[in-house]
C-alpha atoms as a PDB file:
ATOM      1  CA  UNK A   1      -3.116 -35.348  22.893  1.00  0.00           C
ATOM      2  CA  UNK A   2      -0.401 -34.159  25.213  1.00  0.00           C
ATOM      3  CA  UNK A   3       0.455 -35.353  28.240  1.00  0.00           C
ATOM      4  CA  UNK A   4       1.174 -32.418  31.059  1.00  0.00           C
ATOM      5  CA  UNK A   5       3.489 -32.688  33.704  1.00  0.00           C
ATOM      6  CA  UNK A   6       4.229 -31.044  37.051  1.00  0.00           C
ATOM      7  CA  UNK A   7       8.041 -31.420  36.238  1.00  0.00           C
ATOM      8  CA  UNK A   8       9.757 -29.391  33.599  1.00  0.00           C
ATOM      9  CA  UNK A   9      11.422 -31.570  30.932  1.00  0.00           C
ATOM     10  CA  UNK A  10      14.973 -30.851  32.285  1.00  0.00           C
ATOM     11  CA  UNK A  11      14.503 -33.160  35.539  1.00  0.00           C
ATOM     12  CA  UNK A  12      15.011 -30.157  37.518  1.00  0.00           C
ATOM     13  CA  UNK A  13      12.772 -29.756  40.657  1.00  0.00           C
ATOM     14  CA  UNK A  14      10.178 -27.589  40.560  1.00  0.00           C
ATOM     15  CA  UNK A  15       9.606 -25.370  44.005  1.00  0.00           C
ATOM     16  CA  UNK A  16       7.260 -27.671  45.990  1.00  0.00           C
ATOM     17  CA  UNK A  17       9.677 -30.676  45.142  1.00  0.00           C
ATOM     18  CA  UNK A  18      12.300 -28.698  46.024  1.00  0.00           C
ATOM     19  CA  UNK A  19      10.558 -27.755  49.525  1.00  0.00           C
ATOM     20  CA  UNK A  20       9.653 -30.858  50.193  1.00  0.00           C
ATOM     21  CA  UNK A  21      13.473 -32.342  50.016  1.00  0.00           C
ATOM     22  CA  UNK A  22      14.697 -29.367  52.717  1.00  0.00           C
ATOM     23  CA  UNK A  23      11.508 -30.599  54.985  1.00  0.00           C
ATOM     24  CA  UNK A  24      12.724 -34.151  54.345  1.00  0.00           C
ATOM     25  CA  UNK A  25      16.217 -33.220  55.172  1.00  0.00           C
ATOM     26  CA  UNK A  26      15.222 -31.283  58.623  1.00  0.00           C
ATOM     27  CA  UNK A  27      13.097 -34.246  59.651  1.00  0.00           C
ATOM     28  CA  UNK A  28      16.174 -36.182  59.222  1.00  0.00           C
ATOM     29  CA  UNK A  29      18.012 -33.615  62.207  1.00  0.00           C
ATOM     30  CA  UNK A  30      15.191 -33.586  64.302  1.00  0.00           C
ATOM     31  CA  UNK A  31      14.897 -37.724  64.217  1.00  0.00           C
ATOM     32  CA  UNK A  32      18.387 -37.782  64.760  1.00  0.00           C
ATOM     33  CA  UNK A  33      18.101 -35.339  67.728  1.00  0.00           C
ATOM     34  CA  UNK A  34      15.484 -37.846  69.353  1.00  0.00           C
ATOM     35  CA  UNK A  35      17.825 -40.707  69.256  1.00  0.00           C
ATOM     36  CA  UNK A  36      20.848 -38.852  70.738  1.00  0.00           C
ATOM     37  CA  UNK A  37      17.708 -37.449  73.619  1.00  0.00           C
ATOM     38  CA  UNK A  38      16.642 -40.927  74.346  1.00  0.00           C
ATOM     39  CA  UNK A  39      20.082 -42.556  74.797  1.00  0.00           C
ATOM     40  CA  UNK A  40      21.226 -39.611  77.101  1.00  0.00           C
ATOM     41  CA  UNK A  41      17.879 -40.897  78.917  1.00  0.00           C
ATOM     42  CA  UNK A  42      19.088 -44.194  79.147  1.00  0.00           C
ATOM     43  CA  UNK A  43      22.601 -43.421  80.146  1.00  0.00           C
ATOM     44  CA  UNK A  44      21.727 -41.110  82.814  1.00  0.00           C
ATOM     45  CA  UNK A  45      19.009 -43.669  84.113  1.00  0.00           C
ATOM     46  CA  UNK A  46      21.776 -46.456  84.204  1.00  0.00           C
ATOM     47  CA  UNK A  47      24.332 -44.396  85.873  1.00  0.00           C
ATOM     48  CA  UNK A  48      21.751 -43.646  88.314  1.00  0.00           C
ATOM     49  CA  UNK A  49      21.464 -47.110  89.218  1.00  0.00           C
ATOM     50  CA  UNK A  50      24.866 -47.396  89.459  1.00  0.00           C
ATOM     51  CA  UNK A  51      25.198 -44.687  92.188  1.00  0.00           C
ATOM     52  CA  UNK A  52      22.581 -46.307  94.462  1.00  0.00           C
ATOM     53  CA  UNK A  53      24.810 -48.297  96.644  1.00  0.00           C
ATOM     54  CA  UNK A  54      21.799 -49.753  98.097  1.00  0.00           C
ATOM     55  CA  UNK A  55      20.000 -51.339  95.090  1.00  0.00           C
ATOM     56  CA  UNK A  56      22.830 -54.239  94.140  1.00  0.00           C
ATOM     57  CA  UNK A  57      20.233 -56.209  92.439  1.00  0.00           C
ATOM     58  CA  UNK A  58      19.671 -53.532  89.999  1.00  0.00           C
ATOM     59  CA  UNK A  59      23.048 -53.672  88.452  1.00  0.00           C
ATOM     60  CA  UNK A  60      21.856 -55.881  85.534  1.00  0.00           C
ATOM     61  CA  UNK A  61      19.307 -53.267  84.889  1.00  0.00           C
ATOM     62  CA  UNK A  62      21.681 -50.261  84.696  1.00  0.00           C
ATOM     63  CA  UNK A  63      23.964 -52.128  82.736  1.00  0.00           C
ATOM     64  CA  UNK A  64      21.405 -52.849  79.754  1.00  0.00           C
ATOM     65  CA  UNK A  65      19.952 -49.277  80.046  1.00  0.00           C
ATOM     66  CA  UNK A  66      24.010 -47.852  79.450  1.00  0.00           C
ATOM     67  CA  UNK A  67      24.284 -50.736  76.909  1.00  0.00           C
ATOM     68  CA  UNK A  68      20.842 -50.244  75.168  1.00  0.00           C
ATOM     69  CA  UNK A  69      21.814 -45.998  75.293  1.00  0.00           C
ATOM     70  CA  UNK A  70      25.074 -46.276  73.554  1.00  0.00           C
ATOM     71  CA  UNK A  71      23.786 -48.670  70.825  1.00  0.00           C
ATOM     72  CA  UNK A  72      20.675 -45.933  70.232  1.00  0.00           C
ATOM     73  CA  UNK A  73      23.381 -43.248  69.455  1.00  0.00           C
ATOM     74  CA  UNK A  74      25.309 -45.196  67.620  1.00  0.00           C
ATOM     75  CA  UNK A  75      22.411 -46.642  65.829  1.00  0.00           C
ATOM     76  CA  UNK A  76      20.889 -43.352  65.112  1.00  0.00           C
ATOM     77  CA  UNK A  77      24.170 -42.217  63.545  1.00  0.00           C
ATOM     78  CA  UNK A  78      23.701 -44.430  61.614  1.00  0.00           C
ATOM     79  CA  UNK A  79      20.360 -44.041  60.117  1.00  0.00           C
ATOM     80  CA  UNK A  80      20.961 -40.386  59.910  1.00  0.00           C
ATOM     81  CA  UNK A  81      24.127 -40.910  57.908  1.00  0.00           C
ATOM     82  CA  UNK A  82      22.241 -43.466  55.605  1.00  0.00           C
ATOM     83  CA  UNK A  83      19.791 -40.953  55.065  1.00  0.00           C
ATOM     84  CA  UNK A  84      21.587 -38.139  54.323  1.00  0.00           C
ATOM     85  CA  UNK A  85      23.623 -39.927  51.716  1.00  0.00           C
ATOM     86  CA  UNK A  86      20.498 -41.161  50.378  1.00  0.00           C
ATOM     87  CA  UNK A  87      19.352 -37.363  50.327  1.00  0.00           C
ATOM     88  CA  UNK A  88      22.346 -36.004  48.582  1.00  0.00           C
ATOM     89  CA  UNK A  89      21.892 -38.307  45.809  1.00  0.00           C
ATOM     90  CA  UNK A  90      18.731 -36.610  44.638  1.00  0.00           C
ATOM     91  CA  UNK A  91      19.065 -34.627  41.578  1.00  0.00           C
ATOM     92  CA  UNK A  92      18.385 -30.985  42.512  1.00  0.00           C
END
């Protein structure tokens, strides 16, 4: 009895495999996108804060949000970097 596979024998991807990875990949961009959207949120709420004279005792506040923004971007860098690597290693 013999077995049957959705993969051809030469570990080559088949079309739906291969369609899949490109999906994979674009998710990747558009997760990336989202981090780099929040931390511009942040940012531009913390330098906000900043610019109201008036509000002193929200200067902790606007300092975590430009804090917390820039480690988002970096951090999504990050992932997105790790994941494209990871990505590139797949046999096509």
């Amino acid at each position: 009895m013999q077995k049957t596979t959705d993969k051809p024998e030469n570990n080559e991807l088949i079309l739906r495999d291969h369609l899949a990875l490109e999906r994979t990949k674009l998710a990747n961009e558009r997760t990336l996108f989202s981090y780099i959207r929040t931390s511009l949120y942040l940012l531009t709420a913390g330098i906000g804060i900043l610019q109201i004279d008036s509000i002193s005792r929200l200067d902790r506040l606007a300092w975590i949000c430009i804090v917390s923004g820039v480690i988002l971007f970096l951090g999504g860098f990050v992932r997105f970097w790790r994941m494209k690597k990871y990505l590139n290693h797949i046999p096509t």
